[in-house]
Protein backbone atom coordinates (compact mmCIF):
# COMPACT_ATOMS: atom_id res chain seq x y z
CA UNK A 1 12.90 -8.10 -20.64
CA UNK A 2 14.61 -6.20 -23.49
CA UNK A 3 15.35 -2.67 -23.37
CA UNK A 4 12.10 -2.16 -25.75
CA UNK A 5 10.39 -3.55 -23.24
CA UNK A 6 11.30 -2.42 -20.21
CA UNK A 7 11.17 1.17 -21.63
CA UNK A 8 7.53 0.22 -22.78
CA UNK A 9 6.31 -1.40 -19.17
CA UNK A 10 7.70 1.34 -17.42
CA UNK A 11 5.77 4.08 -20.55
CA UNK A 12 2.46 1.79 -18.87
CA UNK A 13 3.30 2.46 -15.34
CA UNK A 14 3.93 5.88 -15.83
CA UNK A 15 0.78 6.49 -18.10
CA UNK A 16 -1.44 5.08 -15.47
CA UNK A 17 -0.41 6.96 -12.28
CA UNK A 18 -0.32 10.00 -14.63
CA UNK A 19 -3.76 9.58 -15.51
CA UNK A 20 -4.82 8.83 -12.18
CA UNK A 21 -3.12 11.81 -10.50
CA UNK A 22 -5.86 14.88 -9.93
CA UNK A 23 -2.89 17.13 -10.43
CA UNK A 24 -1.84 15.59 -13.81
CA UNK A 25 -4.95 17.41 -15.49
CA UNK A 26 -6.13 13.84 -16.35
CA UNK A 27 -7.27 12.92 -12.84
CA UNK A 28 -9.67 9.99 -13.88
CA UNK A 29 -11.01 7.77 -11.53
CA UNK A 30 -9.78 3.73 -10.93
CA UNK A 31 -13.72 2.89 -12.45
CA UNK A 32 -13.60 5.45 -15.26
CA UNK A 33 -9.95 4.16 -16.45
CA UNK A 34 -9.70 2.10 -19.60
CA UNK A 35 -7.00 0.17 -20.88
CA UNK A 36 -7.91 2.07 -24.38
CA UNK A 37 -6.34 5.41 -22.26
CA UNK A 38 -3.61 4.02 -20.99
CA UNK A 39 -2.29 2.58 -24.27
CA UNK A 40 -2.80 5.77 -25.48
CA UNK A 41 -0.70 7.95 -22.95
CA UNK A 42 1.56 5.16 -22.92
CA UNK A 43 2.00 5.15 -26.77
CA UNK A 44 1.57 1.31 -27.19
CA UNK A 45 -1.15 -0.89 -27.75
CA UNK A 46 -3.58 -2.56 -26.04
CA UNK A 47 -1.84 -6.08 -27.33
CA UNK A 48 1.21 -4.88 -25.38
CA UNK A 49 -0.45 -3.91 -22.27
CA UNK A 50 -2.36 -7.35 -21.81
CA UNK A 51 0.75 -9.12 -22.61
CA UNK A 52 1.94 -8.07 -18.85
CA UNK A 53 -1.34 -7.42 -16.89
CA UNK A 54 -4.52 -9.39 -17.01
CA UNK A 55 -6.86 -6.10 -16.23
CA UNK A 56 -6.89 -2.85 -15.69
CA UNK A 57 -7.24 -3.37 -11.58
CA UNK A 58 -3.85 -5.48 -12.58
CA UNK A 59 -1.95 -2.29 -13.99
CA UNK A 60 -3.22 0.09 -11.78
CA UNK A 61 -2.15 -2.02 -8.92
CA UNK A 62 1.44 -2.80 -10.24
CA UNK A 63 1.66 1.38 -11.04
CA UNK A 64 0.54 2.24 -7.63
CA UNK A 65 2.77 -0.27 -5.83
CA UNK A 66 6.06 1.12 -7.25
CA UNK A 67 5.33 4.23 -6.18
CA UNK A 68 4.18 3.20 -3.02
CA UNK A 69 6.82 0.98 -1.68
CA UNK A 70 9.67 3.51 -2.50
CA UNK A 71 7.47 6.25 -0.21
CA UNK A 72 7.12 3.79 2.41
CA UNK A 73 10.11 1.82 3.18
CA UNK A 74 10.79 -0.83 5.85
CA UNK A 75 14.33 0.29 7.66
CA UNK A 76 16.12 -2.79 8.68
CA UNK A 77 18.81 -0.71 10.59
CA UNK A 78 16.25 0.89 13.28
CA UNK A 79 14.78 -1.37 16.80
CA UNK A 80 11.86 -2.95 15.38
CA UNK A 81 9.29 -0.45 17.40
CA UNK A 82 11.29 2.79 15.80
CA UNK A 83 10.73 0.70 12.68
CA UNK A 84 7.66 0.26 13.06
CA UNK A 85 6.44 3.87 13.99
CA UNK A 86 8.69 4.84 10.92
CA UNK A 87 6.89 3.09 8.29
CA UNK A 88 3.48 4.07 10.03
CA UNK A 89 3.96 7.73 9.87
CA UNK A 90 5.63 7.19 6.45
CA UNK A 91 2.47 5.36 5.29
CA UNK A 92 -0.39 7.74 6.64
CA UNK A 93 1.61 10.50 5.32
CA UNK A 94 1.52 8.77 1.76
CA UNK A 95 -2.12 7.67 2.52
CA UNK A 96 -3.10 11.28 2.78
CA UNK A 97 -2.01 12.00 -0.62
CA UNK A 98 -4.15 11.54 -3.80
CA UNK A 99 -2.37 7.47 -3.09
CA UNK A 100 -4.70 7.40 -0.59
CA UNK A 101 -7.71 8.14 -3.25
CA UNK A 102 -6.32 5.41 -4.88
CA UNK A 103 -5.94 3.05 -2.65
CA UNK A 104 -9.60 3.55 -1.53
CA UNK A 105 -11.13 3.39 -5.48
CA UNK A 106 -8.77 -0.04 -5.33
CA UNK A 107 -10.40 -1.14 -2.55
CA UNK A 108 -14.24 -0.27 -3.75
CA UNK A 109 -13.15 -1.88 -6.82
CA UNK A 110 -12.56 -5.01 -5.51
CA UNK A 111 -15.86 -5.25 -3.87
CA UNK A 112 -17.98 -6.04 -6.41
CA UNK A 113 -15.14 -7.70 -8.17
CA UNK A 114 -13.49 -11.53 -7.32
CA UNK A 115 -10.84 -11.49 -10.08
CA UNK A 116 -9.69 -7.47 -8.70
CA UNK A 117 -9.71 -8.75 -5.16
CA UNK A 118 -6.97 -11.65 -5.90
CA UNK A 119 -5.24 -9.42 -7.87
CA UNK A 120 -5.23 -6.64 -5.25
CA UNK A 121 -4.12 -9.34 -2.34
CA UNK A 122 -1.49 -10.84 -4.67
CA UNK A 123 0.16 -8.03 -6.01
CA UNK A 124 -0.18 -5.15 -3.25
CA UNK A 125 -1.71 -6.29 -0.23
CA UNK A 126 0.35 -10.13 0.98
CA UNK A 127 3.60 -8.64 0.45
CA UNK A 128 2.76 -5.23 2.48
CA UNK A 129 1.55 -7.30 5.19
CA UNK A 130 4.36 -9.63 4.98
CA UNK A 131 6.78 -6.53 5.45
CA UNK A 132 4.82 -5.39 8.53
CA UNK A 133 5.04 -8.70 10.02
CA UNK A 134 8.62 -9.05 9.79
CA UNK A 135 9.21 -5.81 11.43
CA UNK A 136 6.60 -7.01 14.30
CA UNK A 137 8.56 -10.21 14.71
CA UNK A 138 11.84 -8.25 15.43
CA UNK A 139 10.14 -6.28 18.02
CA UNK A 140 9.37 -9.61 19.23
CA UNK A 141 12.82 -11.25 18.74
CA UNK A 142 13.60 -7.46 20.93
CA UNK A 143 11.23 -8.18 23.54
CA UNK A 144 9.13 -5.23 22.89
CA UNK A 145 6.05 -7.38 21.97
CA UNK A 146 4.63 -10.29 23.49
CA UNK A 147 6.70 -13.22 21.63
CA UNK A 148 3.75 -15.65 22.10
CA UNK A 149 1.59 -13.06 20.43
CA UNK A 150 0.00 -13.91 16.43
CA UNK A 151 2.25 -11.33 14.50
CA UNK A 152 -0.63 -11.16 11.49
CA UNK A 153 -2.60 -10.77 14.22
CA UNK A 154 -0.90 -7.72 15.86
CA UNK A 155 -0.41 -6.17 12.69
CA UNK A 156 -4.08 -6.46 11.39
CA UNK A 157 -4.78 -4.60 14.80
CA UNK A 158 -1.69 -1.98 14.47
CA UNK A 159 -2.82 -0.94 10.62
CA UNK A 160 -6.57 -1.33 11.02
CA UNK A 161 -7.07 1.92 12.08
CA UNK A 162 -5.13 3.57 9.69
CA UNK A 163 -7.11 1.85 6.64
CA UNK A 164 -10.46 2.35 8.63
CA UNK A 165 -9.33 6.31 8.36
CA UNK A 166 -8.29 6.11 4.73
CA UNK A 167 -11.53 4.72 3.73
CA UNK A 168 -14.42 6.75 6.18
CA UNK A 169 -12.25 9.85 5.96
CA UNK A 170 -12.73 9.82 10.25
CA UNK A 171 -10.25 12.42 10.65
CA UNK A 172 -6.67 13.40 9.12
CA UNK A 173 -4.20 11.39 8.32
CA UNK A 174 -0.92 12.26 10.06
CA UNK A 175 2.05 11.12 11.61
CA UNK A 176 1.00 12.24 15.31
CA UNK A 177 -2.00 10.46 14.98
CA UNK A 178 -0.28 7.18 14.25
CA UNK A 179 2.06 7.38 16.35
CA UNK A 180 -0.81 8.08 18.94
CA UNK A 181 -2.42 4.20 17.70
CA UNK A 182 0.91 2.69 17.87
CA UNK A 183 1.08 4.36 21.78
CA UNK A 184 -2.12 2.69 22.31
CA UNK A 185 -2.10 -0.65 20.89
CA UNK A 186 1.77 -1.08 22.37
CA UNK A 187 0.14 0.09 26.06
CA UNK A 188 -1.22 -3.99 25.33
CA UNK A 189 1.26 -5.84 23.50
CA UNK A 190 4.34 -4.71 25.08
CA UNK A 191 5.67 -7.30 28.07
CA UNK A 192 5.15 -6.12 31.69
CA UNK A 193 7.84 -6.62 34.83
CA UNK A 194 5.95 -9.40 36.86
CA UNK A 195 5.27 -7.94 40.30
């Protein structure tokens, strides 16, 4: 990508969480956004923007992501556990931010919406899950999980509750509290001393 570019992509990413951010003064919603605004705020055209994203959902999901992966990060130098219970807490602390708002308008979005739900799983949700699986593997590889256990399956039941907060708004979302689920769901998965 040439420097024009990349300073224009990056004027799109920027544009979008700006507009999305309550804070910003902007503070539109993932329905109410328009490709027409972002251009705008972004101070190219709409040509430009479609060139790199299919649809709105598409941008929204590529501006969110860079925000959200540097916020949540996956430490390869920790146990796989510690790892794990870092990028939780990191996560629900990120969740309870106005990201969280997003991520739940994403979600809606994609309900009623095919094309927003592949784009959603392609570009956010496969590679998130990916990264929680590899950290559940090394707490396999460590012995601190069951090594004959589905890893996609532990982590659907590890994050589950944290996304079934996010969306119902059940309670707060805080770093005690998942490190509370991760207590609970590890009081099953963890390997026992035969008697």
């Amino acid at each position: 990508m040439a420097v024009r570019s990349e300073a224009s992509h990056k004027a799109v990413l920027d544009a979008t969480m700006e507009l999305l951010d309550p804070e910003s003064g902007e503070g539109v919603s993932v329905q109410k956004l328009s490709i027409e605004r972002i251009a705008r705020v972004a101070g190219v055209s709409k040509t430009t923007i479609y060139r790199w994203w299919p649809s709105k959902v598409a941008v929204v999901i590529d501006s969110f992501v860079a925000s959200h992966i540097a916020r949540t990060p996956i430490r390869e130098d920790l146990p796989g556990i510690e790892a794990l219970r870092e990028h939780m807490g990191a996560l629900v602390e990120t969740y309870a931010t106005h990201e969280g708002r997003l991520v739940s308008q994403l979600i809606a979005e994609c309900q009623h919406d095919p094309g927003a739900m592949d784009e959603f799983k392609e570009r956010f949700w496969h590679n998130r899950r990916d990264a929680a699986v590899s950290i559940i593997r090394r707490a396999q590889e460590e012995g601190d999980i069951w090594a004959e256990l589905d890893p996609v399956g532990v982590a659907d039941l590890i994050y589950a509750p944290i996304y079934f907060r996010l969306l119902f708004q059940s309670g707060p979302l805080e770093k005690a509290w998942s490190d509370r689920v991760l207590d609970l769901a590890l009081a099953g998965l963890t390997p026992r001393e035969s008697a």
